[in-house]
N, C-alpha and C. Protein backbone atom coordinates (compact mmCIF):
# COMPACT_ATOMS: atom_id res chain seq x y z
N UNK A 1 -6.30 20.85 38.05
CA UNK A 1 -5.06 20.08 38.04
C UNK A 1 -3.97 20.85 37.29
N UNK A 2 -4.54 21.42 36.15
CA UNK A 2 -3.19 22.06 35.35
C UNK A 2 -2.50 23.49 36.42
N UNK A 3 -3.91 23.61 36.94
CA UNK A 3 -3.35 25.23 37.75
C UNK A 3 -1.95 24.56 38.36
N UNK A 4 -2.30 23.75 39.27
CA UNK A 4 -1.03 22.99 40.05
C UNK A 4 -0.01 22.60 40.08
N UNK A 5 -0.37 22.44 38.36
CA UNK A 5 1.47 22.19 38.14
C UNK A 5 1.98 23.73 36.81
N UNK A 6 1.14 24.68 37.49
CA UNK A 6 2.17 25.75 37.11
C UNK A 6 2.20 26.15 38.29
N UNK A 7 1.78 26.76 39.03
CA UNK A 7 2.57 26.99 40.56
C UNK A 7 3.59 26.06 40.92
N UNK A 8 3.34 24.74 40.78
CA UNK A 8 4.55 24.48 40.82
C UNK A 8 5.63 24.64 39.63
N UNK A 9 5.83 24.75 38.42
CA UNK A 9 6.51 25.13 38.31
C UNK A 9 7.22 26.65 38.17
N UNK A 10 6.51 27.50 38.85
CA UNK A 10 7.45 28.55 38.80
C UNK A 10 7.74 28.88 39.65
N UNK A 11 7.92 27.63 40.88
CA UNK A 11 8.95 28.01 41.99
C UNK A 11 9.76 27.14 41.87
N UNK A 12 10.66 26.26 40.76
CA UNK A 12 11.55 25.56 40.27
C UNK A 12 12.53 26.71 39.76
N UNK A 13 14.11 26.10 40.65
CA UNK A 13 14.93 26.65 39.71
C UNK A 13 14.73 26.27 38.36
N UNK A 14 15.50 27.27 37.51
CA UNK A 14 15.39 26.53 36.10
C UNK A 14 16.29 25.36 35.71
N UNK A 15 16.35 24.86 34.76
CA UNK A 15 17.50 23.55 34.59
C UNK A 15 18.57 24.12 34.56
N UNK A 16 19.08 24.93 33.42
CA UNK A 16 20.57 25.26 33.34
C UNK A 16 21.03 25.92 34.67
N UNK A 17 20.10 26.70 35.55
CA UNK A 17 21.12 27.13 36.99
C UNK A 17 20.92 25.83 37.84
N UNK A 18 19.46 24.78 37.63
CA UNK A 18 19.86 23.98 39.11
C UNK A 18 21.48 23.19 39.02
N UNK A 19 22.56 23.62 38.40
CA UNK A 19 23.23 22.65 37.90
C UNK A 19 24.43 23.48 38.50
N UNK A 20 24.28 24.61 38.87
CA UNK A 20 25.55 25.39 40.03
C UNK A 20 25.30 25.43 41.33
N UNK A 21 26.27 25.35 41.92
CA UNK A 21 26.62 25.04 43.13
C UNK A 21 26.57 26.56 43.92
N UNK A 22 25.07 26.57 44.26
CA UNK A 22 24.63 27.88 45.12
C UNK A 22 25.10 27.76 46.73
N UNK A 23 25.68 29.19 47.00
CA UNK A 23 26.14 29.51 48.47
C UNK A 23 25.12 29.09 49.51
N UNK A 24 25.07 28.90 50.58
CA UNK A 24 24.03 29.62 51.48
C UNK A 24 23.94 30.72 51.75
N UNK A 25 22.87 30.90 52.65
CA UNK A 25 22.57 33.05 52.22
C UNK A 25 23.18 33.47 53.22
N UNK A 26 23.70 32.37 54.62
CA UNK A 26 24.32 32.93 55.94
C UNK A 26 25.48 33.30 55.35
N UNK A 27 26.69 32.48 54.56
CA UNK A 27 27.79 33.06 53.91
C UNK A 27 27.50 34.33 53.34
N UNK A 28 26.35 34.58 52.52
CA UNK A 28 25.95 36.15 51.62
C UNK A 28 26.06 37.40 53.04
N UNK A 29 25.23 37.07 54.39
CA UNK A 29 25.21 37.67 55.14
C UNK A 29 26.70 38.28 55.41
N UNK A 30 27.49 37.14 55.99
CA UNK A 30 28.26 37.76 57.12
C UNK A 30 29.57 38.01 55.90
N UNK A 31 29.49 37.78 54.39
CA UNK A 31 30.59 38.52 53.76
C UNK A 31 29.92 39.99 53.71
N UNK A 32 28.72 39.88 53.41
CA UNK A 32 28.24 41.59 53.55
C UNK A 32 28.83 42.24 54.91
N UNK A 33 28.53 41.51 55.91
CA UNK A 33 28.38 42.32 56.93
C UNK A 33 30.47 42.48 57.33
N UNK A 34 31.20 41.57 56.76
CA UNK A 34 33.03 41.83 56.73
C UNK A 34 33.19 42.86 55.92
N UNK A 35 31.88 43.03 54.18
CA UNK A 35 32.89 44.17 53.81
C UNK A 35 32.27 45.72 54.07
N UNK A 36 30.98 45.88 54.83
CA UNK A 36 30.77 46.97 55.66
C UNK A 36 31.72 47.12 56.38
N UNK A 37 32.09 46.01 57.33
CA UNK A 37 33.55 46.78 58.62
C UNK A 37 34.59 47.13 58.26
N UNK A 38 35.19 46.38 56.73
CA UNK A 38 36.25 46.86 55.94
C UNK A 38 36.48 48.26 55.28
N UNK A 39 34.98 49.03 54.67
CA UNK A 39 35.09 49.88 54.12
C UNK A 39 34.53 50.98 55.10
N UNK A 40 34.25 50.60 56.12
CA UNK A 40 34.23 51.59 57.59
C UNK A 40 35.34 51.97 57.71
N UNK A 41 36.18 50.87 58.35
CA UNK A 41 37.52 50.72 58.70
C UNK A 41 38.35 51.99 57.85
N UNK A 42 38.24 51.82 56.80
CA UNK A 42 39.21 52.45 55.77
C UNK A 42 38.98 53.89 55.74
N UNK A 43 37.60 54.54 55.49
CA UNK A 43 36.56 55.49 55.56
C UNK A 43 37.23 56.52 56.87
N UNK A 44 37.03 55.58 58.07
CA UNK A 44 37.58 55.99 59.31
C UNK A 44 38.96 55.88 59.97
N UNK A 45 39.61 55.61 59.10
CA UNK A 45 41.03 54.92 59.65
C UNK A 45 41.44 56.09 60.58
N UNK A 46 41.47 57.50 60.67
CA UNK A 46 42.31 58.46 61.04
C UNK A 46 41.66 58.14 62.52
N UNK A 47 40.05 58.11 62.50
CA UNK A 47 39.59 58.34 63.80
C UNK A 47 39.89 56.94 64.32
N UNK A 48 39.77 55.92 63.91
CA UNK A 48 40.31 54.63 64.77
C UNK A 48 41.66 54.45 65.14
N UNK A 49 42.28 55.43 64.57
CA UNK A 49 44.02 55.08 64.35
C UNK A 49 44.52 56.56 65.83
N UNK A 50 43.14 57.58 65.96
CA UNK A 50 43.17 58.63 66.80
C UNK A 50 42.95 57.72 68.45
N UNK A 51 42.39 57.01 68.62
CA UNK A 51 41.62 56.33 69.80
C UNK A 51 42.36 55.79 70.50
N UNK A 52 43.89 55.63 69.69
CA UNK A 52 45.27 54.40 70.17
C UNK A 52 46.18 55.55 70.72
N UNK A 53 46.06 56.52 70.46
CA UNK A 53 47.10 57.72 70.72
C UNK A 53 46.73 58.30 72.16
């Protein structure tokens, strides 16, 4: 019985974080994946800015 309630608790947030207001991880995704195209973008500007000419 005791095993059981330490597995469970150490897949409990802890108290002081359950108390912020966590993202979802799809938001974590697709800001990762805006500031890859941003710092592409920038990286490459000459050759994207070549493609219009």
């Amino acid at each position: 019985m005791d095993e059981n309630n330490n597995h469970e608790n150490l897949n409990k947030t802890p108290h002081k974080m359950s108390r912020l207001a966590w993202p979802k991880a799809k938001y974590g995704v697709v800001l990762a994946i805006i500031i890859i195209i941003v710092v592409n973008f920038i990286y490459y500007k000459d050759f994207f800015l070549s493609l219009f000419k």
